[in-house]
Protein backbone atom coordinates (compact mmCIF):
# COMPACT_ATOMS: atom_id res chain seq x y z
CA UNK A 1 171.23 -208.10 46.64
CA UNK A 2 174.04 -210.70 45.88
CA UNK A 3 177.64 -209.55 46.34
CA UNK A 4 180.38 -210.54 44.24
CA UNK A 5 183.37 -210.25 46.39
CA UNK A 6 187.06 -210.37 45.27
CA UNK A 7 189.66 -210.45 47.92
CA UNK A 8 192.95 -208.36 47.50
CA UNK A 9 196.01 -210.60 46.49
CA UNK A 10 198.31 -209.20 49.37
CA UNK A 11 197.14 -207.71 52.85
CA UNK A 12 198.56 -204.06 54.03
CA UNK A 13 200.33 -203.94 57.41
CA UNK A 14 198.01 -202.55 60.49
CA UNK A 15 199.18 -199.36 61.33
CA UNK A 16 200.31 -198.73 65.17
CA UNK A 17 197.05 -198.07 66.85
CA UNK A 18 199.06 -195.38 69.01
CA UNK A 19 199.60 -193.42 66.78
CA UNK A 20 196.36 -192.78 64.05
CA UNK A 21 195.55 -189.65 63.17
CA UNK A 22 192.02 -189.13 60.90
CA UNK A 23 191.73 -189.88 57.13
CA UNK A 24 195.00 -191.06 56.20
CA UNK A 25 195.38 -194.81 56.13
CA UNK A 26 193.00 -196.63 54.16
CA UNK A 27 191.67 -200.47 54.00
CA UNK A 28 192.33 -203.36 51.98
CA UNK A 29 188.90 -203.56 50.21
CA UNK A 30 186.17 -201.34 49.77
CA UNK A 31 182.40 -201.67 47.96
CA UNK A 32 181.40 -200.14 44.47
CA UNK A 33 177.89 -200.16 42.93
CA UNK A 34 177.02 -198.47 39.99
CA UNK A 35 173.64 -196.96 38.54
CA UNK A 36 172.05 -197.06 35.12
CA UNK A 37 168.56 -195.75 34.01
CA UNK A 38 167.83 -199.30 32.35
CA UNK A 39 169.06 -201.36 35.59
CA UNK A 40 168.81 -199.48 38.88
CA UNK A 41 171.84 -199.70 40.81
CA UNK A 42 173.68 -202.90 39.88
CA UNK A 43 176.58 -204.83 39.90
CA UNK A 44 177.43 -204.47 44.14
CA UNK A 45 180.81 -206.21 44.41
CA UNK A 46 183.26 -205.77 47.38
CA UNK A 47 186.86 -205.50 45.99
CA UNK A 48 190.37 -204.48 46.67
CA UNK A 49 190.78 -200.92 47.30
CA UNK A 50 191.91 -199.27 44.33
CA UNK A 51 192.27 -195.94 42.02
CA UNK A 52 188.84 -194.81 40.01
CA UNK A 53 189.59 -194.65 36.65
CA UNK A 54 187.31 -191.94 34.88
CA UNK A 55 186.86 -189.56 31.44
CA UNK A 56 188.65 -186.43 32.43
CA UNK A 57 184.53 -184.96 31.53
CA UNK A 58 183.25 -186.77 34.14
CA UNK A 59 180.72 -184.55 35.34
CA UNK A 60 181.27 -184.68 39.17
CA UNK A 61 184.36 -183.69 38.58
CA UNK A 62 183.05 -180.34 36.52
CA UNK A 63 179.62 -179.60 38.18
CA UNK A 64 180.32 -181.09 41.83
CA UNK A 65 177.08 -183.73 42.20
CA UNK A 66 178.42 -186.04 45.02
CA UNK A 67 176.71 -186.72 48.17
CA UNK A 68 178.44 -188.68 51.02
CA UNK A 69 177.95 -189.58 55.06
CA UNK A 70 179.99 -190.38 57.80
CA UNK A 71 180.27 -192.96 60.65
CA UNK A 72 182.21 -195.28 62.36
CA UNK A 73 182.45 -198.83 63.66
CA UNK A 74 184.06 -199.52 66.79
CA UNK A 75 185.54 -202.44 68.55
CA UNK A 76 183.83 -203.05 72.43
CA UNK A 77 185.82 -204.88 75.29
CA UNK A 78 183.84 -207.96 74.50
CA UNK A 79 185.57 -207.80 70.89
CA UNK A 80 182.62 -206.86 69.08
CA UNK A 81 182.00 -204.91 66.23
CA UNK A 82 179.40 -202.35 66.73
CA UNK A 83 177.51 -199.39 64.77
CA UNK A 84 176.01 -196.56 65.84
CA UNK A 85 172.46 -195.53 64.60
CA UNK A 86 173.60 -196.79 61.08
CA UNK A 87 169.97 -196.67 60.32
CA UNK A 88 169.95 -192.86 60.53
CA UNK A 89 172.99 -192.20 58.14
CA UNK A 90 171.50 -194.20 55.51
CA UNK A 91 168.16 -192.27 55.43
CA UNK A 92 170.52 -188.99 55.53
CA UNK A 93 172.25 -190.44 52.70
CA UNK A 94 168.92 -190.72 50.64
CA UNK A 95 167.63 -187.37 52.03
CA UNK A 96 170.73 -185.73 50.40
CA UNK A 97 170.65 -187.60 47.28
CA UNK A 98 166.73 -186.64 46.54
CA UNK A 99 168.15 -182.71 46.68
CA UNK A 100 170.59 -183.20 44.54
CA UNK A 101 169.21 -185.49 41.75
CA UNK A 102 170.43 -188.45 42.76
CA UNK A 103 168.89 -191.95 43.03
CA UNK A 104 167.87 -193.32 46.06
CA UNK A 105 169.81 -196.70 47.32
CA UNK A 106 167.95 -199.59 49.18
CA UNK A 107 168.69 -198.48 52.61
CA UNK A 108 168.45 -202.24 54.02
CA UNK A 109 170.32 -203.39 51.62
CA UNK A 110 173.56 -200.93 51.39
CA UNK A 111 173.50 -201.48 55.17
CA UNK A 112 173.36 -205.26 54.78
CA UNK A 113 176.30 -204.55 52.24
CA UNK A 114 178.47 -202.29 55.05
CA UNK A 115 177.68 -204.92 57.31
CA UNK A 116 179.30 -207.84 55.24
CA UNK A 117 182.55 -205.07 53.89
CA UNK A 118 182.81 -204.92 57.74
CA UNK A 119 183.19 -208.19 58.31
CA UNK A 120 185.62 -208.65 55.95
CA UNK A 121 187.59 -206.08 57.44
CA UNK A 122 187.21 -206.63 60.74
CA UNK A 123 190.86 -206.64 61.96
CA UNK A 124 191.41 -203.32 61.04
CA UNK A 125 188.74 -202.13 63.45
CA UNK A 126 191.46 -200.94 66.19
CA UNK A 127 190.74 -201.63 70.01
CA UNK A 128 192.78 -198.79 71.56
CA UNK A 129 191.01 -196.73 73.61
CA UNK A 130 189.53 -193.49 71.15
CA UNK A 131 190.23 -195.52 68.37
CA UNK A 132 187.74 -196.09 65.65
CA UNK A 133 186.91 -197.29 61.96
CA UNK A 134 186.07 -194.29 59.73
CA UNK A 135 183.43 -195.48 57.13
CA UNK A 136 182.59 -193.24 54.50
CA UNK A 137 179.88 -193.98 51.62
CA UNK A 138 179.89 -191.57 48.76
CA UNK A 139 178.12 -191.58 45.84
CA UNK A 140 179.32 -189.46 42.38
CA UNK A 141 178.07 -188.71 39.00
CA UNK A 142 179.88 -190.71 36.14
CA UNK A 143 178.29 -189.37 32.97
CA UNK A 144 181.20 -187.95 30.83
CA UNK A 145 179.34 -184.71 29.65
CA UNK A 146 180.37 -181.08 30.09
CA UNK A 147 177.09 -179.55 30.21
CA UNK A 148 175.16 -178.70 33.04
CA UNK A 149 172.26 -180.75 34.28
CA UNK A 150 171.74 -184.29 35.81
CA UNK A 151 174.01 -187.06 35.52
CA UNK A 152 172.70 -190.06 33.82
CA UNK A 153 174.90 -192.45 35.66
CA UNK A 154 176.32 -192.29 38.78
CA UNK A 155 179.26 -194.60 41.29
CA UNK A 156 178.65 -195.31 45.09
CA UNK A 157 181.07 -196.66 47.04
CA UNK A 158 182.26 -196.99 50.86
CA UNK A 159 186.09 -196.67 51.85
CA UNK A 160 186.96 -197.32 55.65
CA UNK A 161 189.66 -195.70 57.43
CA UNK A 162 191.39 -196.55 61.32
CA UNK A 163 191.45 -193.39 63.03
CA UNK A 164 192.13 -192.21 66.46
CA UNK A 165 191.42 -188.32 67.60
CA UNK A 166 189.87 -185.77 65.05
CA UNK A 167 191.17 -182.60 66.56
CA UNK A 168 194.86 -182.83 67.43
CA UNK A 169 193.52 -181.58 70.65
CA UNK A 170 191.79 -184.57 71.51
CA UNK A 171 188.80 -184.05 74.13
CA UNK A 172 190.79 -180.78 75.04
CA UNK A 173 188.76 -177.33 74.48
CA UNK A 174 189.25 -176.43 70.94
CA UNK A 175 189.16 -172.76 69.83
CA UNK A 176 186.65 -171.00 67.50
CA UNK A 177 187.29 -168.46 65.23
CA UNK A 178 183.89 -166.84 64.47
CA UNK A 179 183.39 -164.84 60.52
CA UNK A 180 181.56 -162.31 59.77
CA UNK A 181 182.91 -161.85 55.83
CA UNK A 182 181.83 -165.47 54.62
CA UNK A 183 179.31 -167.37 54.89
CA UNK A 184 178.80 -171.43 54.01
CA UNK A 185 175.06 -172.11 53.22
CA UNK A 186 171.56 -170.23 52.96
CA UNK A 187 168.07 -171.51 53.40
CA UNK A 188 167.17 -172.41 50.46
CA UNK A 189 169.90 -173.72 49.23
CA UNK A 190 172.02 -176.97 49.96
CA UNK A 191 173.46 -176.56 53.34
CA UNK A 192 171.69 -178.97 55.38
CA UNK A 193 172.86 -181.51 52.79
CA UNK A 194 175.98 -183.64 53.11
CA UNK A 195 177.24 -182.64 49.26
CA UNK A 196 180.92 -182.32 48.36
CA UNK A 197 180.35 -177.90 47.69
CA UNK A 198 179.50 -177.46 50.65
CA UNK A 199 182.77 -178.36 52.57
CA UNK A 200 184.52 -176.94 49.30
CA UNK A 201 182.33 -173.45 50.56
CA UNK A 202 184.28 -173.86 54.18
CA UNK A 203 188.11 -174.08 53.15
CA UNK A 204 188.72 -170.11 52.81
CA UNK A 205 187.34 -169.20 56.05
CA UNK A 206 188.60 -171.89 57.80
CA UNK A 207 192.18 -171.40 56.43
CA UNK A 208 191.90 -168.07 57.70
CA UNK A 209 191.23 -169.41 61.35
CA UNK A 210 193.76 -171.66 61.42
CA UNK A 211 196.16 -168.85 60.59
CA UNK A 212 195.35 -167.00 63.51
CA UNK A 213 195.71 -170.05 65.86
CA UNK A 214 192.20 -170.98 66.03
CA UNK A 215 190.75 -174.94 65.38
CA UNK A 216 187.88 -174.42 63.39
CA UNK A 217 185.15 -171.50 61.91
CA UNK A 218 181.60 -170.80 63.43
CA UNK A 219 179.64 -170.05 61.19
CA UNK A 220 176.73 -167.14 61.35
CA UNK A 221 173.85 -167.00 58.88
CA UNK A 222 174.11 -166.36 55.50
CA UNK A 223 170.82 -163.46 55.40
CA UNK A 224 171.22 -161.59 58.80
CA UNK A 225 175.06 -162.72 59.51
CA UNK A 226 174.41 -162.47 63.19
CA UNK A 227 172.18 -166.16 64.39
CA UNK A 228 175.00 -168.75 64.85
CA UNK A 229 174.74 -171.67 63.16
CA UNK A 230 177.25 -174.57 62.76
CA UNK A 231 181.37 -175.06 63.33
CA UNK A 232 182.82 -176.37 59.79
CA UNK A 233 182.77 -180.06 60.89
CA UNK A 234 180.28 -180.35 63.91
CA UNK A 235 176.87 -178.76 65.53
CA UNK A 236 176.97 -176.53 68.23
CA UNK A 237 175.50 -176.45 72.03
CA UNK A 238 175.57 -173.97 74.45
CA UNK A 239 174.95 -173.31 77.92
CA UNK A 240 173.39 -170.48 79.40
CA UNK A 241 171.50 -170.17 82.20
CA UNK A 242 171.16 -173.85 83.32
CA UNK A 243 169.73 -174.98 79.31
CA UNK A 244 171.26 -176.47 76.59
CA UNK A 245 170.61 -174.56 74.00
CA UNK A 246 171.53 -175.15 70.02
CA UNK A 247 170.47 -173.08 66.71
CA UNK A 248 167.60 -175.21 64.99
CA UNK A 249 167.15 -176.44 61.74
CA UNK A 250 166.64 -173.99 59.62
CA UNK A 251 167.14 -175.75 55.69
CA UNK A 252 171.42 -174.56 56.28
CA UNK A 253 172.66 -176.36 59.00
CA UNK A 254 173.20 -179.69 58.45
CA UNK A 255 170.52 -182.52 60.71
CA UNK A 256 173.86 -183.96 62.85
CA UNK A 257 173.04 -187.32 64.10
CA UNK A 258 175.41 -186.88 67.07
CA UNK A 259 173.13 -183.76 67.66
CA UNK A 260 170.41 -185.46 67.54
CA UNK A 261 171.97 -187.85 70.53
CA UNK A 262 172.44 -185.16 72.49
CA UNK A 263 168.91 -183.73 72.96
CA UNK A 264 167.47 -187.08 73.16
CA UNK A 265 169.89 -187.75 75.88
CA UNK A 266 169.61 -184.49 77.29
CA UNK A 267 165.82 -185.09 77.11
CA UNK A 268 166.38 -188.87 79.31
CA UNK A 269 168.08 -186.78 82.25
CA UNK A 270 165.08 -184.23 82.49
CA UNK A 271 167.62 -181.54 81.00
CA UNK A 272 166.06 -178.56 79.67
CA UNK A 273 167.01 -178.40 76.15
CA UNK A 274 165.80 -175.36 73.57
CA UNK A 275 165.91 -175.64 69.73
CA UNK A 276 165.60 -172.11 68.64
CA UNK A 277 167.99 -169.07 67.05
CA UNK A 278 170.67 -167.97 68.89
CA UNK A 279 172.28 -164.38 67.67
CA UNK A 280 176.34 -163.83 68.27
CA UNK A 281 175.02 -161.47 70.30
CA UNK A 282 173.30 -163.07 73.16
CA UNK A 283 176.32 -165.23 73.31
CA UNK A 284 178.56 -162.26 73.85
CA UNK A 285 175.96 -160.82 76.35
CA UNK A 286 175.51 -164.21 78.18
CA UNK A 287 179.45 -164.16 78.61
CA UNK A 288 180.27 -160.93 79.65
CA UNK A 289 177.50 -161.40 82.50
CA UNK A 290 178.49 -164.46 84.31
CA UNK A 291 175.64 -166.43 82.58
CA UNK A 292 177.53 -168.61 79.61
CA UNK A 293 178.22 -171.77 81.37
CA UNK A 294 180.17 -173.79 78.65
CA UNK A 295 180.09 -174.39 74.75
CA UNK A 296 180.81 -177.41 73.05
CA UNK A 297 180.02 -179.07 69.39
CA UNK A 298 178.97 -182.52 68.52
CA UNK A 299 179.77 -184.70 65.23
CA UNK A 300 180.43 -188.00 64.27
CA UNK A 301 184.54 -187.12 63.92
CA UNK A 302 184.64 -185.39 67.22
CA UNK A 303 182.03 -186.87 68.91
CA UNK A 304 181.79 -184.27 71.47
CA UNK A 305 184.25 -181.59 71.33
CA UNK A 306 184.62 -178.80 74.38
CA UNK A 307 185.04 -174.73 73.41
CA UNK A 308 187.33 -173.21 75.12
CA UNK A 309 187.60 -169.97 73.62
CA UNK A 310 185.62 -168.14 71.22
CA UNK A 311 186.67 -165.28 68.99
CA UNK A 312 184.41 -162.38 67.06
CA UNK A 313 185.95 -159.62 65.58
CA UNK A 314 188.08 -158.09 68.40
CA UNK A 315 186.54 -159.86 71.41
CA UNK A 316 188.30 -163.14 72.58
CA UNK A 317 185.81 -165.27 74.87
CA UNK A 318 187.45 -168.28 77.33
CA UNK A 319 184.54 -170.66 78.26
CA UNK A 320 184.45 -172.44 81.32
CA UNK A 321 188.13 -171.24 82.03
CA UNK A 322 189.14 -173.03 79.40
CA UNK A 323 188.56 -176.08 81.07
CA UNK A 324 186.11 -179.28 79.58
CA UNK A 325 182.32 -178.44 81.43
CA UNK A 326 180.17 -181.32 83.06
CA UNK A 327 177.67 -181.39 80.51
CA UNK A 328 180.37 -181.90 77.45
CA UNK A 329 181.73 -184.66 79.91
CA UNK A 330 178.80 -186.05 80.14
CA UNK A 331 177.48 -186.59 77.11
CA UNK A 332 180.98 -187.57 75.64
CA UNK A 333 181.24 -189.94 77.80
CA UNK A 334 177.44 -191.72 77.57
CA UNK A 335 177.34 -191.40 73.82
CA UNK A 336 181.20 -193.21 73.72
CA UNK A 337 179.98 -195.85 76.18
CA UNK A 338 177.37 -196.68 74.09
CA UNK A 339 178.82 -196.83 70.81
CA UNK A 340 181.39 -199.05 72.39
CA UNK A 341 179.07 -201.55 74.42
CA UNK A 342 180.37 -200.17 77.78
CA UNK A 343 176.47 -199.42 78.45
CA UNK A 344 173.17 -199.90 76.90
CA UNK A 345 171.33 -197.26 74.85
CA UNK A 346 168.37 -196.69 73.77
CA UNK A 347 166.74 -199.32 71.73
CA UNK A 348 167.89 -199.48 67.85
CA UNK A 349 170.82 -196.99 68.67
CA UNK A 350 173.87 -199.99 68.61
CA UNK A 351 174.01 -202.36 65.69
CA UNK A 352 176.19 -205.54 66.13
CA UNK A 353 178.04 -206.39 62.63
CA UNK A 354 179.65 -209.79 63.99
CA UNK A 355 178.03 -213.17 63.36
């Protein structure tokens, strides 16, 4: 795939590493490809970051077909540029776009095209310590057409964004606000996919917790409304007992990669990890006898992210005191010291984009 590439006239100031916050600052370029039924996807050009002009009947804009990912390039002591299991968003990326109508990309090659957008971007890749480059591919329908069905056309492009902490909180316990009146995905349906309605499905709820002080929603089934399932922006672990124990895939929660991480790592250190449905229930039961240890969720924002407290209905829970538990220390800090060089992992889990 050859790459046009068209440099921006005039370079934006780095922003003071000190103080990033998530999302808000983008970079000077970013990469667009676009799809037709009579070429494939075509035309792959890096460029300067800039507006998308479309037909106010553009139909992601009506009927909500967008799929995206999200990961993050970071900058080790040795002033490389690294990924982290870049392989595995890609095939995400492709397993989201087959359930929702949308064609496949080359995985190799839209990698091979991050790689080179990275390069060119390389000094905004900060090197303070928590700091990160946000990368996030998306790809939308572009037919102009308001009537319901499957876009003939569609836009993918990545846009890259220095961040530092997601939660304001940092790696300080968060609280969760658990609902019982809404619910975000059924099997079935599209939850374990990373498409645009099903963050759109979130807001109300977690507006709701925010008003009452809490960080983000956890979410229960959408059948039963009692087997936990996911926080808004990350998976979920708990631990009871000794064992690390998170709800499994069950066609609504979305397949976390960071999840994923943590069992295999859990896995390495002879950990006993279970996979399996875990009611509101025997969380509240676990807690009031002595046997809930800690709680804490995993994403590719947070990374890992301690619970401190946990609310349902009436009943407030503190985990851990409210203090950050060994296992959430752990694995926060193996999975940053990989994706920043510090120490090896696993084979294929750290991509290099320099050279």
């Amino acid at each position: 795939m050859e790459i046009s590439i068209t440099k921006a006239e005039h370079l934006k100031p780095l922003p003071d590493e000190s103080s990033l916050s998530f999302g808000t600052l983008f970079t000077d370029h970013m990469f667009n490809m676009d799809y037709n039924p009579d070429y494939g996807w075509y035309n792959p050009r890096i460029e300067p970051y800039q507006p998308i002009v479309m037909d106010p009947a553009t139909m992601v804009l009506h009927y909500g077909q967008a799929i995206f990912e999200g990961l993050k390039a970071y900058r080790s002591a040795e002033d490389e540029i690294l990924l982290f299991r870049p392989q595995e968003n890609m095939a995400r990326l492709n397993r989201s776009a087959r359930r929702m109508c949308i064609p496949e990309i080359d995985e190799e090659q839209v990698l091979s095209a991050l790689m080179q957008l990275l390069r060119i971007e390389s000094r905004w890749v900060p090197s303070a310590v928590g700091t990160s480059l946000y990368i996030r591919p998306i790809i939308i329908a572009t037919d102009p057409f308001l009537g319901l069905g499957v876009s003939n056309t569609y836009r993918f492009f990545i846009i890259l964004s220095p961040v530092g902490a997601y939660y304001k909180e940092g790696f300080d316990p968060v609280r969760i606000w658990v609902t019982e009146k809404y619910v975000r995905a059924v099997p079935g349906g599209v939850g374990e996919v990373k498409t645009a309605g099903n963050y759109a499905a979130s807001l109300y709820a977690s507006r709701e917790a925010k008003e009452n002080g809490y960080t983000q929603v956890l979410w229960l089934d959408g059948v039963e409304r009692k087997y936990i399932e996911e926080v808004g922006a990350m998976n979920i672990f708990f631990v009871i007992d000794g064992r690390i124990v998170t709800p499994r895939l069950s066609g609504s929660i979305l397949p976390g990669i960071t999840r994923d991480s943590v069992i295999q790592l859990a896995k390495s250190l002879g950990a006993p990890v279970e996979e399996r449905r875990i009611s509101i229930d025997e969380v509240l039961e676990a807690h009031a006898s002595g046997r809930l240890e800690e709680v804490f969720g995993s994403g590719t924002a947070a990374v890992i992210s301690p619970v401190g407290e946990i609310r349902f209905k009436n009943k407030s829970m503190i985990i851990a005191d409210g203090k950050v538990g060994p296992w959430a220390r752990r694995f926060f800090d193996a999975l940053t010291d990989i994706q920043y060089g510090r120490k090896p992992g696993p084979d294929g889990w750290v991509v290099p984009v320099n050279g």
